[in-house]
N, C-alpha and C. Protein backbone atom coordinates (compact mmCIF):
# COMPACT_ATOMS: atom_id res chain seq x y z
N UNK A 1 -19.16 15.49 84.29
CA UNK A 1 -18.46 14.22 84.34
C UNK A 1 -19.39 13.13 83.85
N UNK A 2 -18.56 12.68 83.03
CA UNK A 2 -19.77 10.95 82.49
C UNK A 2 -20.07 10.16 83.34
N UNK A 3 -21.03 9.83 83.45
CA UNK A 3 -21.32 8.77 85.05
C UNK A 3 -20.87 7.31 84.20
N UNK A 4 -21.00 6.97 83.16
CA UNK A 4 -20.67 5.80 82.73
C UNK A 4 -19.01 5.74 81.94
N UNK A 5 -18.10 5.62 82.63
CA UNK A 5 -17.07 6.05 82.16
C UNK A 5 -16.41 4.36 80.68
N UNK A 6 -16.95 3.18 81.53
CA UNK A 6 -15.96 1.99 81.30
C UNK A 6 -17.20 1.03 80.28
N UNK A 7 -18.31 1.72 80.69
CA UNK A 7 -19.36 1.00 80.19
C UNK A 7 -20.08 0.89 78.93
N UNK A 8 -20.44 2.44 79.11
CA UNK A 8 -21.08 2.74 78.12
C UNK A 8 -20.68 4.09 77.71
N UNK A 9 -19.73 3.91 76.35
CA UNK A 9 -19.76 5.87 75.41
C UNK A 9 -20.50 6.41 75.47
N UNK A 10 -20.40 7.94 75.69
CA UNK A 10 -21.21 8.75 75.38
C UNK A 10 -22.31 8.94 74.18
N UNK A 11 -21.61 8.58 73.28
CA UNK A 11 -22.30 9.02 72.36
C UNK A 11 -23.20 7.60 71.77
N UNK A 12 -23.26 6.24 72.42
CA UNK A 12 -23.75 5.28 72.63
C UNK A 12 -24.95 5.38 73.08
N UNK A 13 -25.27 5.97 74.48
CA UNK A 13 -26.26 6.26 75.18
C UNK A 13 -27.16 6.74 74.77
N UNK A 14 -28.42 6.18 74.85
CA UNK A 14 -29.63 6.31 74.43
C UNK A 14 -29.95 8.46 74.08
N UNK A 15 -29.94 8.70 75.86
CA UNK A 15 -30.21 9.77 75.72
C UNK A 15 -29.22 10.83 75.43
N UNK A 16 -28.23 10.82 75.62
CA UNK A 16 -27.13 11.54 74.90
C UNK A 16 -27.10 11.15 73.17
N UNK A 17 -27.98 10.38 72.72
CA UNK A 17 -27.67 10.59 71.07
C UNK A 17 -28.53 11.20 71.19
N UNK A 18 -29.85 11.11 71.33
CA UNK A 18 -30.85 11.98 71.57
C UNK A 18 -30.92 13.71 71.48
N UNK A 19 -29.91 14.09 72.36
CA UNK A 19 -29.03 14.96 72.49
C UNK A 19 -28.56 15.82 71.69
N UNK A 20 -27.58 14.80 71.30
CA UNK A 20 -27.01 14.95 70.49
C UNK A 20 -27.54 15.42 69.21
N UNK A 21 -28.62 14.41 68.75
CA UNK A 21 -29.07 14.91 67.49
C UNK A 21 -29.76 15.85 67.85
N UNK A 22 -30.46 16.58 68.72
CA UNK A 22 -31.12 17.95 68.68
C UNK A 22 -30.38 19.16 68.95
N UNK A 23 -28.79 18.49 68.46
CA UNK A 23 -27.90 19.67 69.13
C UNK A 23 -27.39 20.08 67.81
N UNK A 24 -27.26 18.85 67.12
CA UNK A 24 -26.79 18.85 65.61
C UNK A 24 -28.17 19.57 64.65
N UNK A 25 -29.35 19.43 64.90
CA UNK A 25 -30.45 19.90 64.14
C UNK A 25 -30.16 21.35 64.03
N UNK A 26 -30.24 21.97 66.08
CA UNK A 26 -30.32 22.75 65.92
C UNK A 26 -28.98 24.13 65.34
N UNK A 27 -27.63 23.12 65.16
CA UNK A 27 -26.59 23.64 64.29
C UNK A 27 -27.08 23.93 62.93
N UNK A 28 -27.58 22.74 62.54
CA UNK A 28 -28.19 23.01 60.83
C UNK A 28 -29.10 23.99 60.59
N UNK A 29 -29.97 24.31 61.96
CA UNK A 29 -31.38 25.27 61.56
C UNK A 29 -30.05 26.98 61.24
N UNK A 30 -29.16 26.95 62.49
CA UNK A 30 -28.35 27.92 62.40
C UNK A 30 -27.19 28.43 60.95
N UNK A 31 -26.97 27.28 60.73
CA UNK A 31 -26.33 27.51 59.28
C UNK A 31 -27.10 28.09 58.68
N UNK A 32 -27.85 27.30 58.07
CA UNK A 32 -28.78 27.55 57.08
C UNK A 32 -29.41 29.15 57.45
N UNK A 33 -29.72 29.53 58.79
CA UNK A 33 -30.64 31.10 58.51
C UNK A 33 -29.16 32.00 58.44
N UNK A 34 -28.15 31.82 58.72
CA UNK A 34 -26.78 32.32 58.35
C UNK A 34 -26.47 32.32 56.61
N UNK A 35 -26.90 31.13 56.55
CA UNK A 35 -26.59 30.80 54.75
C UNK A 35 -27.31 31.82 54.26
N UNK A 36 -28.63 31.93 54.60
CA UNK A 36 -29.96 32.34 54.01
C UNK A 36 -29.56 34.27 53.82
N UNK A 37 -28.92 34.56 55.17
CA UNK A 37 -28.76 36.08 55.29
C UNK A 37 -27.60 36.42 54.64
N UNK A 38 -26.45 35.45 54.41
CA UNK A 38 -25.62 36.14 53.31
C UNK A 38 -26.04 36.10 51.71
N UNK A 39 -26.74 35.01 51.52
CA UNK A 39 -27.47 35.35 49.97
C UNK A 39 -28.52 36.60 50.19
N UNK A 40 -28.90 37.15 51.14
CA UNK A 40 -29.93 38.39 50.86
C UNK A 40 -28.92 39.46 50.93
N UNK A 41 -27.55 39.56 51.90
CA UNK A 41 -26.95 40.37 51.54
C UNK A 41 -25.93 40.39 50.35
N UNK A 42 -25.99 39.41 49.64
CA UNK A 42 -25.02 39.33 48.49
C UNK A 42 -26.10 39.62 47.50
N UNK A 43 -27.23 39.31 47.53
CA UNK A 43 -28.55 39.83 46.43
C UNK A 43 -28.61 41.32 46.71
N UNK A 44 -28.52 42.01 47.90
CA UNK A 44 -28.61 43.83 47.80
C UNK A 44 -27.83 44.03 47.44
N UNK A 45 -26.08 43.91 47.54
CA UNK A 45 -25.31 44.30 46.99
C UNK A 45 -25.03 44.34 45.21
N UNK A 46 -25.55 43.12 44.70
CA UNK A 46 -25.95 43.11 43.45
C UNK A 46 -26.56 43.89 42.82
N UNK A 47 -27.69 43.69 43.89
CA UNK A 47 -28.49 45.44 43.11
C UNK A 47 -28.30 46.80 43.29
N UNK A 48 -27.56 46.75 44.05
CA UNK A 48 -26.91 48.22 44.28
C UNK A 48 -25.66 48.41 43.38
N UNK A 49 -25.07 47.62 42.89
CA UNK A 49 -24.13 47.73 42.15
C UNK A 49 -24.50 48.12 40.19
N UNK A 50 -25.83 46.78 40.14
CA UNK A 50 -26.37 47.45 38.92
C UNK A 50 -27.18 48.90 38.88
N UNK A 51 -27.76 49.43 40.19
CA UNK A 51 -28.06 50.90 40.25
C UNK A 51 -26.87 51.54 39.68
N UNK A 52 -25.38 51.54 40.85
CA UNK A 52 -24.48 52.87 40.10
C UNK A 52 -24.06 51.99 38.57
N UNK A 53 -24.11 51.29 37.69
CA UNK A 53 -23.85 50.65 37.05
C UNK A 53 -24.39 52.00 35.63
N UNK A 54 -25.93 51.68 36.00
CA UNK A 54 -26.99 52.26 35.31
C UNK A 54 -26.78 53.78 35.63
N UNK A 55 -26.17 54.58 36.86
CA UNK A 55 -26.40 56.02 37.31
C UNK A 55 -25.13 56.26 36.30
N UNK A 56 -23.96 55.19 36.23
CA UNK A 56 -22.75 56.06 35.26
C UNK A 56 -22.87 55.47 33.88
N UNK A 57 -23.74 55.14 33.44
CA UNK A 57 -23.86 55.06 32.35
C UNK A 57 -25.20 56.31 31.72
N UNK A 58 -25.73 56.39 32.36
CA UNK A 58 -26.89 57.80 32.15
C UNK A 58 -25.71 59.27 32.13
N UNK A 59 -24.89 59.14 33.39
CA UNK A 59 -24.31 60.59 33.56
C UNK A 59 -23.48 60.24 32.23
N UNK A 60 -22.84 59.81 31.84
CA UNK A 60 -21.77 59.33 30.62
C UNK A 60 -22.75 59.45 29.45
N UNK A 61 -24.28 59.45 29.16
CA UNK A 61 -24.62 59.79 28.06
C UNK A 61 -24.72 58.14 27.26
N UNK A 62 -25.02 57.29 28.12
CA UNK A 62 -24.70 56.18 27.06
C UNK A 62 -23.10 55.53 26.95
N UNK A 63 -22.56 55.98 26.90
CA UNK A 63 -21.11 55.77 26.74
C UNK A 63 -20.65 54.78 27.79
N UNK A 64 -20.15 53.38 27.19
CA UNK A 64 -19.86 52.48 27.91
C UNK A 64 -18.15 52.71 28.05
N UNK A 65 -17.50 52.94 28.65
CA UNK A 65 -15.99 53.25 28.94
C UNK A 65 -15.37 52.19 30.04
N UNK A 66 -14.02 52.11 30.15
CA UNK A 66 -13.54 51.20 31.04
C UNK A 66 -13.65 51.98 32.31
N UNK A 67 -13.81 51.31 32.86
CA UNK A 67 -13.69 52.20 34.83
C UNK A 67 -11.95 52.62 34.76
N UNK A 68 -12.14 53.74 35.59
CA UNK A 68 -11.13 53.97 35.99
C UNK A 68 -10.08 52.97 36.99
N UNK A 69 -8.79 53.32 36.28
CA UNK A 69 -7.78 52.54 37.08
C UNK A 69 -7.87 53.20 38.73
N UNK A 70 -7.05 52.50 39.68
CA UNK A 70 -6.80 52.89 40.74
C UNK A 70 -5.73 54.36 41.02
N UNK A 71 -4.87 54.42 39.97
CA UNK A 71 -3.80 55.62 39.48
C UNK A 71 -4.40 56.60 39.44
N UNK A 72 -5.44 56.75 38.72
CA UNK A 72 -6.11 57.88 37.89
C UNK A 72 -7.38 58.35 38.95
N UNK A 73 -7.99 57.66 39.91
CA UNK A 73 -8.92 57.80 41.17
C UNK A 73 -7.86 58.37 42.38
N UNK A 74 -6.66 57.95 42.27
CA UNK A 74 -6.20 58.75 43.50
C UNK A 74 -5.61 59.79 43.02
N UNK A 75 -5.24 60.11 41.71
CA UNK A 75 -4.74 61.24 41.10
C UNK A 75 -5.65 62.40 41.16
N UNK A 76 -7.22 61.78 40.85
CA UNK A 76 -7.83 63.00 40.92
C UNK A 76 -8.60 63.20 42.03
N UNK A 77 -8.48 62.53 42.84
CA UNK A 77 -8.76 62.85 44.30
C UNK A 77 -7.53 63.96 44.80
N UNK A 78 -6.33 64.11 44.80
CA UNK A 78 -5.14 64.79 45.14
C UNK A 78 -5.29 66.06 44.41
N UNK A 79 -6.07 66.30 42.89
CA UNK A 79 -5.95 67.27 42.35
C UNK A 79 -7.30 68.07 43.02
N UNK A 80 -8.66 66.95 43.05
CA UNK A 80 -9.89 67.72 43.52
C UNK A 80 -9.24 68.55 44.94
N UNK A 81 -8.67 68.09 45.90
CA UNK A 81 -8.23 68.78 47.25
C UNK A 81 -7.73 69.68 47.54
């Protein structure tokens, strides 16, 4: 409960901005190491993607081809079974 209800705002008060701003800092420190860990996981995924990128282009011999449609991956999944 606010002890100063008529007087003085909350967010007026000396030590409640105070507060406040070390509540807001410590939101920003939290974004940011959140921000920080989806760019490292969006940077592995990158590179894992140019790995099989590079693994089907070696098994293919060089041969740059379109990826397979979605039709033709469940087709031969149904035939491999």
């Amino acid at each position: 409960m606010w002890p100063f209800r008529t007087s003085v705002p909350a967010r007026e008060h000396e030590s409640c901005a105070r507060r406040f701003a070390e509540v807001l800092e410590r939101l920003d420190r939290c974004e940011l190491a959140l921000a920080e860990q989806h760019l490292q996981v969006l940077d592995v995924a990158e590179k894992v993607a140019e790995r099989l990128t590079e693994r089907i282009r070696k098994r293919k011999d060089g041969k740059a081809e379109d990826p397979p449609t979605p039709y033709h991956l469940i087709l031969g999944r149904k035939v491999g079974s």
